[in-house]
N, C-alpha and C. Protein backbone atom coordinates (compact mmCIF):
# COMPACT_ATOMS: atom_id res chain seq x y z
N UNK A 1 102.28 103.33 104.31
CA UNK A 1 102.14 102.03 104.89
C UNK A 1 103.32 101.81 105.83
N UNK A 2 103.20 101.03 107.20
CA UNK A 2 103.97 101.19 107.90
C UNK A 2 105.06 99.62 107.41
N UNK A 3 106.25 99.43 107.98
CA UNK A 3 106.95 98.61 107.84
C UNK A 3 106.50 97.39 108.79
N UNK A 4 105.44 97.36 109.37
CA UNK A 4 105.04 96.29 109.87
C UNK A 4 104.04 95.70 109.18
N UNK A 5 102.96 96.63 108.35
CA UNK A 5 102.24 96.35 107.82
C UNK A 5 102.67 95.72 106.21
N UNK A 6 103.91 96.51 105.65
CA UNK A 6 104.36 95.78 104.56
C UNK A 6 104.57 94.33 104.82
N UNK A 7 105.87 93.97 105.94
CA UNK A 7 105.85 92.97 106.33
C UNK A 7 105.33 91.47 106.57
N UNK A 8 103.88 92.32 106.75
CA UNK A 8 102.69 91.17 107.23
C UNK A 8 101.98 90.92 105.72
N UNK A 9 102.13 91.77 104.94
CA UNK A 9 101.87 91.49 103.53
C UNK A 9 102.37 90.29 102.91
N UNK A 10 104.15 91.15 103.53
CA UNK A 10 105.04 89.89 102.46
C UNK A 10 104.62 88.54 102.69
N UNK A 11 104.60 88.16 104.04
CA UNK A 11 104.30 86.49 104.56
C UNK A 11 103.87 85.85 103.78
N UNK A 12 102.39 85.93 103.22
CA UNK A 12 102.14 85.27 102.48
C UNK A 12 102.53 84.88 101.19
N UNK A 13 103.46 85.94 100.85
CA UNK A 13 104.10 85.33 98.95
C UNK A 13 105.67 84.84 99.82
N UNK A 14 106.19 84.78 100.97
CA UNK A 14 107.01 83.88 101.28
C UNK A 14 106.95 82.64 101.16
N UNK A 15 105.81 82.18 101.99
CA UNK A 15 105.44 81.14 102.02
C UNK A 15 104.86 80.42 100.69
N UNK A 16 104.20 81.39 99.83
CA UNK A 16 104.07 80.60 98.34
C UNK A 16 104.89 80.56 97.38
N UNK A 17 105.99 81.12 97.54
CA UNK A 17 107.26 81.07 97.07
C UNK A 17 108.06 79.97 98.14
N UNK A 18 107.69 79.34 98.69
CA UNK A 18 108.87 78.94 99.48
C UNK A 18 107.78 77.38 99.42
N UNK A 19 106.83 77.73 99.17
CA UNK A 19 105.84 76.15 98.74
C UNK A 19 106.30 75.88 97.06
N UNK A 20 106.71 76.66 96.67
CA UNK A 20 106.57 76.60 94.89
C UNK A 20 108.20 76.30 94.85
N UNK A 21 108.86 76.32 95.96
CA UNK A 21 110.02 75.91 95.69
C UNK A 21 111.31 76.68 95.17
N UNK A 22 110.63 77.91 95.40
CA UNK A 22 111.29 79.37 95.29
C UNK A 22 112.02 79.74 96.22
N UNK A 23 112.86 79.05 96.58
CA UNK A 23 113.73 79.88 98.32
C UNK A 23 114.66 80.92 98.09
N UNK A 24 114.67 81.23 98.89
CA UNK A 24 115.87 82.74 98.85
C UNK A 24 116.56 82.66 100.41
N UNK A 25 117.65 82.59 100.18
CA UNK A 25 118.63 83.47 101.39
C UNK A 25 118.31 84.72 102.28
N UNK A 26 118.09 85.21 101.38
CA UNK A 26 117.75 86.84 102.29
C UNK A 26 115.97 86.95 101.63
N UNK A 27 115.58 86.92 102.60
CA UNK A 27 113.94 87.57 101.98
C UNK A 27 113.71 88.80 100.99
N UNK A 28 113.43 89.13 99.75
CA UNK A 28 112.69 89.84 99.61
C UNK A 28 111.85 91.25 100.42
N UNK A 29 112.73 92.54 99.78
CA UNK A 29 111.75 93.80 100.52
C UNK A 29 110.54 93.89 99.97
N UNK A 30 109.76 94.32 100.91
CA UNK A 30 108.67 95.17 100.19
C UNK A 30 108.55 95.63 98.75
N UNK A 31 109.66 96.39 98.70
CA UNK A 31 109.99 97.37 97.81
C UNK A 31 110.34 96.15 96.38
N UNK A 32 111.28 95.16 96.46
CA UNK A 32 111.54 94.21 95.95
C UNK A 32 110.70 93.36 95.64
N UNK A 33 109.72 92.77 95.82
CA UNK A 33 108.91 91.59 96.15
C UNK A 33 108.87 91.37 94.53
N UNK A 34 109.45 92.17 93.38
CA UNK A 34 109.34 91.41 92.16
C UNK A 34 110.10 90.06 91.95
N UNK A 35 111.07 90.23 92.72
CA UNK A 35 112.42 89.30 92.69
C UNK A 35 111.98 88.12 93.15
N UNK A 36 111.00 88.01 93.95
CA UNK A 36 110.03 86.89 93.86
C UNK A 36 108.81 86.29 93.51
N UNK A 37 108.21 87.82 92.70
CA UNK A 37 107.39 87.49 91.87
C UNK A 37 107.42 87.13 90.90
N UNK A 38 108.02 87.67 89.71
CA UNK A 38 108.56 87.23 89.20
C UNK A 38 108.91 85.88 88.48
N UNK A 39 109.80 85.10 89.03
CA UNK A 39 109.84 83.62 89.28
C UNK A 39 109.11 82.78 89.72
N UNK A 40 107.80 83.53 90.43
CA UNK A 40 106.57 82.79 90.90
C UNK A 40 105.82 82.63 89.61
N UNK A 41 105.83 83.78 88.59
CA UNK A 41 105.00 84.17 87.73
C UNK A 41 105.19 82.95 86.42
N UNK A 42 105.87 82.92 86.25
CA UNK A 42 106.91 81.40 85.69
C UNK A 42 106.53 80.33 85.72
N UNK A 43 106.77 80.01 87.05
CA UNK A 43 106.95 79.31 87.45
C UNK A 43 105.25 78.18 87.96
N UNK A 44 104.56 79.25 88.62
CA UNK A 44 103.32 78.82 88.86
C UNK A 44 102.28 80.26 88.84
N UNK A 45 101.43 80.22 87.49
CA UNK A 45 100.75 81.59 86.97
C UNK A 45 99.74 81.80 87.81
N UNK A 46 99.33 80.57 88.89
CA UNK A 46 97.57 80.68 89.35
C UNK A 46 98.23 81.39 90.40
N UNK A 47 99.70 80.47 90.93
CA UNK A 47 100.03 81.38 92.80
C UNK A 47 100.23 82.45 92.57
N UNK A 48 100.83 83.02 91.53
CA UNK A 48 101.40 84.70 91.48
C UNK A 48 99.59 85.28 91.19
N UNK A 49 98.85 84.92 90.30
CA UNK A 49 97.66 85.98 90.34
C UNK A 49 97.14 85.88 90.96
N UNK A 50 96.66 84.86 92.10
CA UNK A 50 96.42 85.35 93.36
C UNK A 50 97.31 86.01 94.73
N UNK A 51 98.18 85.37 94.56
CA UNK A 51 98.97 86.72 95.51
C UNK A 51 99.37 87.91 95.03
N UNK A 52 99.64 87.93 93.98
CA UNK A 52 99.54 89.12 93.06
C UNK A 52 98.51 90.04 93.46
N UNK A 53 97.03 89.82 93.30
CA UNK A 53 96.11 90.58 93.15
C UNK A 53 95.79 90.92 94.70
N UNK A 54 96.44 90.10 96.00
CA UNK A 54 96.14 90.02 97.14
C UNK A 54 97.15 91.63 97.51
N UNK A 55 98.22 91.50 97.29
CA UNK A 55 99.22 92.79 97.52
C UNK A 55 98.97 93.59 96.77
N UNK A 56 98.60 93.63 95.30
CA UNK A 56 98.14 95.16 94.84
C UNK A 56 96.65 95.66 95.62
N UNK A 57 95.91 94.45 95.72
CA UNK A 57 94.78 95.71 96.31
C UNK A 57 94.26 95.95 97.77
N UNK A 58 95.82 95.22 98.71
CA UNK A 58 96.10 95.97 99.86
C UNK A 58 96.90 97.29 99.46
N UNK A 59 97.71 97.69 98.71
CA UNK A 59 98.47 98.82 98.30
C UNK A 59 97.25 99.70 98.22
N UNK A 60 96.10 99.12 96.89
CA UNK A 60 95.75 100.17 96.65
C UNK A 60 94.48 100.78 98.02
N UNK A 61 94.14 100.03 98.88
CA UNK A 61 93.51 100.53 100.04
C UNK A 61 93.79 101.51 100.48
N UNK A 62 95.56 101.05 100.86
CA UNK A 62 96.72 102.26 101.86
C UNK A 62 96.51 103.28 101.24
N UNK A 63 96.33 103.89 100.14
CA UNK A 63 96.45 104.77 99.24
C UNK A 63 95.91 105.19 99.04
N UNK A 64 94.48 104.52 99.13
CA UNK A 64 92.95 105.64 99.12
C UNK A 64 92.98 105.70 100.42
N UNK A 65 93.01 105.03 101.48
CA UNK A 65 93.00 105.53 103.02
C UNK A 65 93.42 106.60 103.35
N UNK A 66 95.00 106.92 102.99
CA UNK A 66 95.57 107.59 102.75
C UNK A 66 95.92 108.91 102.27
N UNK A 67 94.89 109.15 101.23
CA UNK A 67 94.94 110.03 100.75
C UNK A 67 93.79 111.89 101.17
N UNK A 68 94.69 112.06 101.83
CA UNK A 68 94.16 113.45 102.82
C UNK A 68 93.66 114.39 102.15
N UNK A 69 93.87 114.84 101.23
CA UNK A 69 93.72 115.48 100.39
C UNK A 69 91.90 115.61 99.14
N UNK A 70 92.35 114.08 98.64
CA UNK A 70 90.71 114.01 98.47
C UNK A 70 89.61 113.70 99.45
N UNK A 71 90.51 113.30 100.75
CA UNK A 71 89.21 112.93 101.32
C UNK A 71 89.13 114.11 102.42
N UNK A 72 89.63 115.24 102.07
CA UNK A 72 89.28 116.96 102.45
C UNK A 72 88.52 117.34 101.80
N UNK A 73 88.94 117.42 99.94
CA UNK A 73 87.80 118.09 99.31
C UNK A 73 87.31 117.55 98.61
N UNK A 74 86.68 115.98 98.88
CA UNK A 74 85.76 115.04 98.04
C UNK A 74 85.33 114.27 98.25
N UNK A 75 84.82 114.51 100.11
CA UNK A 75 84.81 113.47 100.63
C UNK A 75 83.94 112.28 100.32
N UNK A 76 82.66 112.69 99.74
CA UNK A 76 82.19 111.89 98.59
C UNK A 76 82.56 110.49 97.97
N UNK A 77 83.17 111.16 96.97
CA UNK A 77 84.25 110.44 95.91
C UNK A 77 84.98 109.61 96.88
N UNK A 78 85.58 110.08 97.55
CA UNK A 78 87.04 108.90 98.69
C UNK A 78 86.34 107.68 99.62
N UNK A 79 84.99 108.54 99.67
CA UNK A 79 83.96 107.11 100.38
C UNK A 79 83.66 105.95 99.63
N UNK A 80 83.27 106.57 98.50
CA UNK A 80 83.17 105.34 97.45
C UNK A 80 84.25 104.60 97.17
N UNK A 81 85.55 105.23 96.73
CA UNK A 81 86.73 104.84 96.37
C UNK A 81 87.19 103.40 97.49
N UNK A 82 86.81 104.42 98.45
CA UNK A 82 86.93 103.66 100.02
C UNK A 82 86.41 102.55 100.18
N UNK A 83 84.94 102.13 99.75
CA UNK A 83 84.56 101.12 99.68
C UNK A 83 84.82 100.10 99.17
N UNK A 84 84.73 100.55 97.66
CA UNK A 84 85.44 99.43 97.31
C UNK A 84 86.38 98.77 96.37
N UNK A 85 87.44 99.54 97.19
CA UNK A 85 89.23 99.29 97.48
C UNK A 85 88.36 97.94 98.48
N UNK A 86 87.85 98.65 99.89
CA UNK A 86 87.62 97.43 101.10
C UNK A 86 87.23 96.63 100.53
N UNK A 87 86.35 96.35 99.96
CA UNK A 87 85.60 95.33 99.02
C UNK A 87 86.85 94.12 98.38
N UNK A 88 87.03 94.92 97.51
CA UNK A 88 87.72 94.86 96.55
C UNK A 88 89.22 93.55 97.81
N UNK A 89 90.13 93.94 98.40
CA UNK A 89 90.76 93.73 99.00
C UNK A 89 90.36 92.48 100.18
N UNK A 90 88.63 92.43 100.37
CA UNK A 90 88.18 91.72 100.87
C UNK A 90 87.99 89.94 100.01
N UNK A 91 87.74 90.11 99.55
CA UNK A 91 87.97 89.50 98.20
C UNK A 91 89.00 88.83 97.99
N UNK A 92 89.80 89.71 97.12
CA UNK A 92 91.62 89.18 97.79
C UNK A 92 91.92 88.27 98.74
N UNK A 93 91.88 88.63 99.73
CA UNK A 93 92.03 87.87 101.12
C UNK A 93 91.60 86.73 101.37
N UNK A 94 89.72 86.83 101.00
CA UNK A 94 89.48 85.50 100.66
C UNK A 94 90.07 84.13 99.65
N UNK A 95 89.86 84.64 98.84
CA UNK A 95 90.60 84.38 97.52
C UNK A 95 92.33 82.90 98.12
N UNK A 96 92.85 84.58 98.10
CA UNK A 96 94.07 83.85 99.06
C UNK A 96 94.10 82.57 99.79
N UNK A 97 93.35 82.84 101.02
CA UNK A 97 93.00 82.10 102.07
C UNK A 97 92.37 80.91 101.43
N UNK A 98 91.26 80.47 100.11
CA UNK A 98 91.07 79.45 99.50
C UNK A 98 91.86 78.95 98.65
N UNK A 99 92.56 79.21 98.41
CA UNK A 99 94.15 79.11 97.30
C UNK A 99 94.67 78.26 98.08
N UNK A 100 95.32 79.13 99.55
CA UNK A 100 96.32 78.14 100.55
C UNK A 100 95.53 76.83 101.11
N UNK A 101 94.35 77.00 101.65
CA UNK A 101 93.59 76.00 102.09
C UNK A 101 93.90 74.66 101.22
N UNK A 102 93.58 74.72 99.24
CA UNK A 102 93.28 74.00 98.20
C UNK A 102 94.72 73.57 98.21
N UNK A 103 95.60 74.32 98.51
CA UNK A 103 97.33 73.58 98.18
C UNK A 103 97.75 73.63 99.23
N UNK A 104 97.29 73.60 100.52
CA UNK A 104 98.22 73.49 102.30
C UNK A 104 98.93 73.65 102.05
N UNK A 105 98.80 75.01 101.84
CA UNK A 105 99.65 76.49 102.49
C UNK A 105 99.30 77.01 103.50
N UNK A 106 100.26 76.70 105.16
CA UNK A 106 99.40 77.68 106.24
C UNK A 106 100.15 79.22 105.88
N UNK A 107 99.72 79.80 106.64
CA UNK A 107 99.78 80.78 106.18
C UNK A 107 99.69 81.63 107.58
């Protein structure tokens, strides 16, 4: 996953961390994003499992997209997988996007 694309991930648990009253000084990496999950999780259980579930199953997309190997010798299997991760992630997004709408969060 590229560092722009992590990036554009994070936004949205900024902003619901930063609606929930969670601020931070220095943002949260990628790599980090527990340090604000975390305290989201606590703090407010509905915002973290939906942004929660919004960033794991963009991860897990990158990862079946990603993965060269099965989708050399299975290509099969990685189509399905493929689907629905998309699915799956589609979902998410929505999800999200009715979450922020219900508590004006732009986003």
């Amino acid at each position: 996953m590229t560092n722009e694309a992590k990036n554009l991930l994070m936004q949205p648990l900024y902003k619901i961390a930063d609606h929930n009253g969670l601020n931070s000084d220095a943002p949260a990496s990628f790599k980090k994003r527990s340090t604000l999950l975390e305290p989201l999780k606590a703090k407010n259980p509905e915002a973290w499992a939906v942004i929660n579930h919004f960033l794991e199953s963009n991860i897990k997309l990158d990862r079946i997209q990603n993965d060269k190997e099965k989708q050399t010798k299975n290509n099969t299997q990685w189509s399905t997988e493929l689907a629905l991760a998309e699915k799956e992630t589609n979902s998410a997004d929505e999800s999200l996007k009715a979450f922020c709408a219900t508590h004006n969060i732009v986003i």
